[in-house]
N, C-alpha and C. Protein backbone atom coordinates (compact mmCIF):
# COMPACT_ATOMS: atom_id res chain seq x y z
N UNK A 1 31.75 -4.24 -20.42
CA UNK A 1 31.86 -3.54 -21.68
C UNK A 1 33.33 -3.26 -21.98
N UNK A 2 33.48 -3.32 -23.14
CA UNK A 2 35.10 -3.23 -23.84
C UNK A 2 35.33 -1.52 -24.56
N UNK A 3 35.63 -0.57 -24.47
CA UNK A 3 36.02 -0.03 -25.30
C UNK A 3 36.88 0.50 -25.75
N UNK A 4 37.73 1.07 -26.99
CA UNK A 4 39.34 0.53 -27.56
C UNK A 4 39.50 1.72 -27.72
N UNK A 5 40.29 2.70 -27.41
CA UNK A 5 40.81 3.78 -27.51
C UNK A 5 42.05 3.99 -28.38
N UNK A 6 42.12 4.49 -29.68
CA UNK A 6 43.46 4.58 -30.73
C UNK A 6 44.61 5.06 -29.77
N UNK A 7 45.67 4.88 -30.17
CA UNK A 7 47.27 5.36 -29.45
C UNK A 7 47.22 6.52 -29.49
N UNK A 8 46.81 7.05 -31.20
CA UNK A 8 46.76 8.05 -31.19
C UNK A 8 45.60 9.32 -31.00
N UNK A 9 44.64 8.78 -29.87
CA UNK A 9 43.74 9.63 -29.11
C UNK A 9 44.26 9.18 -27.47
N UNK A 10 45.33 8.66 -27.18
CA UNK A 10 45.12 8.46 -25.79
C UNK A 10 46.32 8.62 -25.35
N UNK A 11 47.87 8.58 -26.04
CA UNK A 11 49.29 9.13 -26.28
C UNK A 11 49.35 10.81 -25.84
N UNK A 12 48.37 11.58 -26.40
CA UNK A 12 48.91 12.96 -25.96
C UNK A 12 48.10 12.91 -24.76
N UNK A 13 47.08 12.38 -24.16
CA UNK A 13 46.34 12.34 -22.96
C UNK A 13 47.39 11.82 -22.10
N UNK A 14 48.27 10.73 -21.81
CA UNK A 14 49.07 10.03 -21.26
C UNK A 14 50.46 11.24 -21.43
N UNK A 15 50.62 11.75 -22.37
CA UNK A 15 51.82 12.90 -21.57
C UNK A 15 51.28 14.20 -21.00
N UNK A 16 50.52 14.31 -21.43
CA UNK A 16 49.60 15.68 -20.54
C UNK A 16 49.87 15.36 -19.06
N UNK A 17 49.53 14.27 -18.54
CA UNK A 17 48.99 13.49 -17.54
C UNK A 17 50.76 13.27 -16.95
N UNK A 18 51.60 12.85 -17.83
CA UNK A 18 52.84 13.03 -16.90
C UNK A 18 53.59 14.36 -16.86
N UNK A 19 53.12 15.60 -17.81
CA UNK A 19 53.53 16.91 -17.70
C UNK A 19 53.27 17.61 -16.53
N UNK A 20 51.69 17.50 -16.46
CA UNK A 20 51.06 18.30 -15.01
C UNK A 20 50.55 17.55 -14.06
N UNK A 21 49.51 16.55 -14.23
CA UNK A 21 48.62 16.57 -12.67
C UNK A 21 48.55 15.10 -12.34
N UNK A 22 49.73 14.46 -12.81
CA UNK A 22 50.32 12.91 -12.82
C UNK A 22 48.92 11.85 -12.45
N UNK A 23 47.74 12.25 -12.71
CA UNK A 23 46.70 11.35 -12.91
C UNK A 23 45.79 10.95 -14.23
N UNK A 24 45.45 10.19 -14.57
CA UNK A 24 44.16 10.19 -15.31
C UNK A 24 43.12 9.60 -15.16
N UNK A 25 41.97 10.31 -14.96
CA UNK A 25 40.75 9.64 -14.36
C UNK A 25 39.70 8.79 -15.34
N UNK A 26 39.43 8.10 -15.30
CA UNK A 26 38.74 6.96 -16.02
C UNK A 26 37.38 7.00 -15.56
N UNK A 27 35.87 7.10 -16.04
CA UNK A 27 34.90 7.64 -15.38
C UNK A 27 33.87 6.43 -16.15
N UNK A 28 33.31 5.34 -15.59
CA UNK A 28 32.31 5.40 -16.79
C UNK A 28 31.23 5.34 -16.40
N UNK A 29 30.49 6.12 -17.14
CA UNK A 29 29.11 6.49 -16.82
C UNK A 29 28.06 5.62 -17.86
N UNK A 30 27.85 7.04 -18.94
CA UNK A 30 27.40 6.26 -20.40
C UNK A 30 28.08 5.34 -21.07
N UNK A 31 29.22 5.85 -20.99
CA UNK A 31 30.30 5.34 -22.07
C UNK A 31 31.68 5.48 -21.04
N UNK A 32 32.48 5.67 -21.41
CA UNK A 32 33.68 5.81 -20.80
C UNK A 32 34.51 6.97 -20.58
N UNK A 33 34.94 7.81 -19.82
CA UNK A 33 35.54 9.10 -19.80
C UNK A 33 37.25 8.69 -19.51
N UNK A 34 37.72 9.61 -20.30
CA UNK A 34 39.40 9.55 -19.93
C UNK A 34 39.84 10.97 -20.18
N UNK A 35 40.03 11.44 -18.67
CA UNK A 35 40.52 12.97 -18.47
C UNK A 35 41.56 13.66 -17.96
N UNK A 36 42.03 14.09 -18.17
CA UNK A 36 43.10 14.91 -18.06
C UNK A 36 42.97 16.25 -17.36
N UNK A 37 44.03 16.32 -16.65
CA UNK A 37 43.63 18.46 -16.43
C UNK A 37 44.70 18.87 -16.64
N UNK A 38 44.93 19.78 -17.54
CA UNK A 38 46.30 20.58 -18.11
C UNK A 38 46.52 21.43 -17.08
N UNK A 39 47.36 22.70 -17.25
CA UNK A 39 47.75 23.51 -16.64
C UNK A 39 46.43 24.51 -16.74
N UNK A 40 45.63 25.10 -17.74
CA UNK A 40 44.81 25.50 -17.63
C UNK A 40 43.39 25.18 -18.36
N UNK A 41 43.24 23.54 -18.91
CA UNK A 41 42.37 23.16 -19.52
C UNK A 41 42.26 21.81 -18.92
N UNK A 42 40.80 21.10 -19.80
CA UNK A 42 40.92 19.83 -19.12
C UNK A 42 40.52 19.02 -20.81
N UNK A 43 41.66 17.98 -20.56
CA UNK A 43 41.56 17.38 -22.01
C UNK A 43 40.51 15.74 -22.01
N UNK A 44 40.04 15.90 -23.06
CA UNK A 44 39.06 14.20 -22.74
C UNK A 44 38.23 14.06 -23.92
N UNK A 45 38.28 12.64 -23.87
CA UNK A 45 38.22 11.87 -25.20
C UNK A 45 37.13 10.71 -24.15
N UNK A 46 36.34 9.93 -25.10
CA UNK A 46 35.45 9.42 -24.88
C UNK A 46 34.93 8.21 -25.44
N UNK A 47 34.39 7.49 -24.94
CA UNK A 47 33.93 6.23 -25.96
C UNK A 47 32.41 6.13 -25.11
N UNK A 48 31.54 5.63 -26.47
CA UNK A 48 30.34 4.92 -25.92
C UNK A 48 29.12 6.31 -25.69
N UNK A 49 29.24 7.11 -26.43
CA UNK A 49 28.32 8.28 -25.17
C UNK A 49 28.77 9.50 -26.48
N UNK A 50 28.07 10.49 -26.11
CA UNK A 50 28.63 11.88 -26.67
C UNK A 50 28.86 12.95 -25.57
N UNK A 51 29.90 12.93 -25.38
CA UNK A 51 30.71 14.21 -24.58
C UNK A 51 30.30 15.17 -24.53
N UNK A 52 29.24 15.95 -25.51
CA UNK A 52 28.72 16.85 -26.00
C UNK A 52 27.44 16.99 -24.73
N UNK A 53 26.98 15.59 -24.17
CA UNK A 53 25.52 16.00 -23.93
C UNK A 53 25.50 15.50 -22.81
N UNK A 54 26.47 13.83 -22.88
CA UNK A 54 26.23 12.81 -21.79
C UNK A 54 27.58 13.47 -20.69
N UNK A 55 28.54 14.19 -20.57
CA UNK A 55 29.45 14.38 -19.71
C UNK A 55 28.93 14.42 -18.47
N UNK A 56 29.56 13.63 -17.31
CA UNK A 56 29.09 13.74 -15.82
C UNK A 56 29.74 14.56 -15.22
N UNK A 57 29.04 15.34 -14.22
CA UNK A 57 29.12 15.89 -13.08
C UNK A 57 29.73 14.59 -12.15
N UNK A 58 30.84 15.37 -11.13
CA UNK A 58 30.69 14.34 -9.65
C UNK A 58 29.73 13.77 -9.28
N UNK A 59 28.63 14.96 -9.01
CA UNK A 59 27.70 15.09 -8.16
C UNK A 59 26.75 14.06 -9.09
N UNK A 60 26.18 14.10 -10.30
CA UNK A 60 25.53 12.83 -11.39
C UNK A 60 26.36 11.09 -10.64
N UNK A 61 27.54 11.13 -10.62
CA UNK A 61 28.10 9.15 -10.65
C UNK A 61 27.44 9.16 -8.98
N UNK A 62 26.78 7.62 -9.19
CA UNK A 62 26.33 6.85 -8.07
C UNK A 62 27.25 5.63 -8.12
N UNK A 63 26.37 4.58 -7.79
CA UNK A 63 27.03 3.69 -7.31
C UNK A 63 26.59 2.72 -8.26
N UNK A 64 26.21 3.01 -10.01
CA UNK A 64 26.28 2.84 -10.84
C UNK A 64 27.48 2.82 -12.22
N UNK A 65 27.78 3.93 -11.68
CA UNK A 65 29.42 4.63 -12.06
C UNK A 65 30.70 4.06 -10.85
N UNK A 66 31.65 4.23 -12.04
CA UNK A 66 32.91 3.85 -11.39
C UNK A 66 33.90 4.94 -11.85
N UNK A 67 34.47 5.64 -10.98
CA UNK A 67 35.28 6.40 -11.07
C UNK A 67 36.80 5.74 -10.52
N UNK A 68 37.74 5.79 -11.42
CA UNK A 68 39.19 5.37 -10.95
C UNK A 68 40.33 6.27 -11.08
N UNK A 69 40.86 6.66 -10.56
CA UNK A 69 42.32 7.64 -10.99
C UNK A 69 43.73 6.26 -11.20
N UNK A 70 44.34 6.58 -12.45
CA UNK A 70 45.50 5.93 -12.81
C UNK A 70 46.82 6.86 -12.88
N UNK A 71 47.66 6.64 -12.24
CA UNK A 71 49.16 7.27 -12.19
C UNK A 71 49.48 6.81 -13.53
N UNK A 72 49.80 8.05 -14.21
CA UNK A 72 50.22 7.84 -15.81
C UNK A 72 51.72 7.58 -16.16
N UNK A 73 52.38 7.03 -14.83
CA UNK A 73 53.72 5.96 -15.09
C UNK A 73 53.56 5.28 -14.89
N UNK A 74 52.29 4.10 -14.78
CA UNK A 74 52.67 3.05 -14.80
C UNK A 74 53.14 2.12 -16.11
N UNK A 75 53.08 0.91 -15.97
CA UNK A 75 53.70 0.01 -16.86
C UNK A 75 53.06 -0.05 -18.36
N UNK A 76 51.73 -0.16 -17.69
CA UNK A 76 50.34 -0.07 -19.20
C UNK A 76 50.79 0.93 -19.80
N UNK A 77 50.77 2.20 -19.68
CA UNK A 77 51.14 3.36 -20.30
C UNK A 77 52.41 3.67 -20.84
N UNK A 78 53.74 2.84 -20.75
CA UNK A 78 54.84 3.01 -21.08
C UNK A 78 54.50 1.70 -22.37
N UNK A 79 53.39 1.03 -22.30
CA UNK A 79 53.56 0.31 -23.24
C UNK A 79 52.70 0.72 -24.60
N UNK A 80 51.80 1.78 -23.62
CA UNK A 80 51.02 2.40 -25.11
C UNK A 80 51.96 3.30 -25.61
N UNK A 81 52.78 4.11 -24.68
CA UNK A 81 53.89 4.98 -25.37
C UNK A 81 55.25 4.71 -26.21
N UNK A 82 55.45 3.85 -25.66
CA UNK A 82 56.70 3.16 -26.63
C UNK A 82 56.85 2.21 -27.49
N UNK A 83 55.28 1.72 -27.13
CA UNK A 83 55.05 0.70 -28.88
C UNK A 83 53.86 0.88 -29.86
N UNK A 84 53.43 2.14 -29.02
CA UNK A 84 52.19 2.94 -30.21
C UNK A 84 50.69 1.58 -30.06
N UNK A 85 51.01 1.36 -28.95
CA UNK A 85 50.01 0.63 -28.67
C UNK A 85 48.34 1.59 -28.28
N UNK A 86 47.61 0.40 -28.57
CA UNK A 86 46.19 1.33 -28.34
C UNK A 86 45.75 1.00 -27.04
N UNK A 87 44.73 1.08 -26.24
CA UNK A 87 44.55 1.14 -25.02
C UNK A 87 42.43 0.86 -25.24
N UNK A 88 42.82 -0.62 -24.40
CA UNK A 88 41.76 -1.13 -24.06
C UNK A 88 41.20 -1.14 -22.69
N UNK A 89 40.16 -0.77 -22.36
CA UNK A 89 39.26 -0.70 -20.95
C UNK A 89 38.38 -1.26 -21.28
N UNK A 90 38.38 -2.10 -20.35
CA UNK A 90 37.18 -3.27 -19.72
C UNK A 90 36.44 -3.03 -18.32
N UNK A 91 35.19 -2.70 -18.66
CA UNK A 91 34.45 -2.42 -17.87
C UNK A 91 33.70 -3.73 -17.07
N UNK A 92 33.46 -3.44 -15.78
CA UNK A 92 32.44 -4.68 -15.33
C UNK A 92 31.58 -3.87 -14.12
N UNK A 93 30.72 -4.19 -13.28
CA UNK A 93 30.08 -3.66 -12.09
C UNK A 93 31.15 -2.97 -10.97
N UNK A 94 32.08 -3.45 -11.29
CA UNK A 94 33.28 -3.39 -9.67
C UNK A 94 34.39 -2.55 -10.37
N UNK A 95 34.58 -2.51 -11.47
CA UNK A 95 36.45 -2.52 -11.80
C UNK A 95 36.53 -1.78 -13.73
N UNK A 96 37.37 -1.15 -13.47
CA UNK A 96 37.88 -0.97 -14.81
C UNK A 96 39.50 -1.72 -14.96
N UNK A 97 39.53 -2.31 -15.91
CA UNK A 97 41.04 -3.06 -16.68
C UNK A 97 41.05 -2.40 -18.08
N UNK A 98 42.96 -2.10 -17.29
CA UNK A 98 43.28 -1.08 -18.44
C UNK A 98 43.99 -2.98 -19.23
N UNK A 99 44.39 -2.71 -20.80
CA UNK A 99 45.04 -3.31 -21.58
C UNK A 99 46.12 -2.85 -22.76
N UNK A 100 47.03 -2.65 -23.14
CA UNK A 100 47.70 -1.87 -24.40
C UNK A 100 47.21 -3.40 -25.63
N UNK A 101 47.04 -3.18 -26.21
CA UNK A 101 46.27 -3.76 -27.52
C UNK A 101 47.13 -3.27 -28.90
N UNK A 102 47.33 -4.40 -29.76
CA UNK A 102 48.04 -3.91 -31.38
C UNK A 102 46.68 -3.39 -31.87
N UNK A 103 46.95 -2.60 -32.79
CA UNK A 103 45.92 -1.87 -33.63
C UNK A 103 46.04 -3.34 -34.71
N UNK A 104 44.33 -3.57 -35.11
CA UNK A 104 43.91 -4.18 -36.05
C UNK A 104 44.42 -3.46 -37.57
């Protein structure tokens, strides 16, 4: 599964992420989770699912779910940040692939 996250829903997630807790966790369950933990909040945006109802617990992902943590310096992320690029995840059984993508 593909889903395309705007620059500008995934840009302030990506400096949050190099301000405080230099990770961002990528979760997908229903749909896709991309989270953050601030200094005293936790920020997250979503594709595929409603956040509202479908959000996982740890204790909910099996071995159905894929949970990944990404260091928010790497290369992908300097390319959604400095060319306002959008950010594509590709899902499969094993793996999430991150992508920076031009906006259509």
């Amino acid at each position: 599964m593909d889903f395309l996250f705007n620059s500008s829903e995934v840009i302030p997630l990506i400096q949050l992420a190099r301000k405080h807790t230099k990770q961002i966790l990528f979760i997908r369950y229903i749909g896709v989770f991309l989270i953050v933990q601030g200094n005293n909040e936790i920020s997250c945006f979503a594709k595929g699912c409603n956040p509202n109802f479908d959000m996982p617990s740890i204790n909910q992902c099996d071995g159905h779910n894929l949970i990944s943590s990404f260091d928010p310096d790497i290369e992908i992320f300097n390319h959604v940040l400095n060319l306002q690029l959008n950010l594509k995840i590709s899902t499969d059984k094993e793996d999430i692939t991150l992508s920076a993508v031009k906006a259509e």
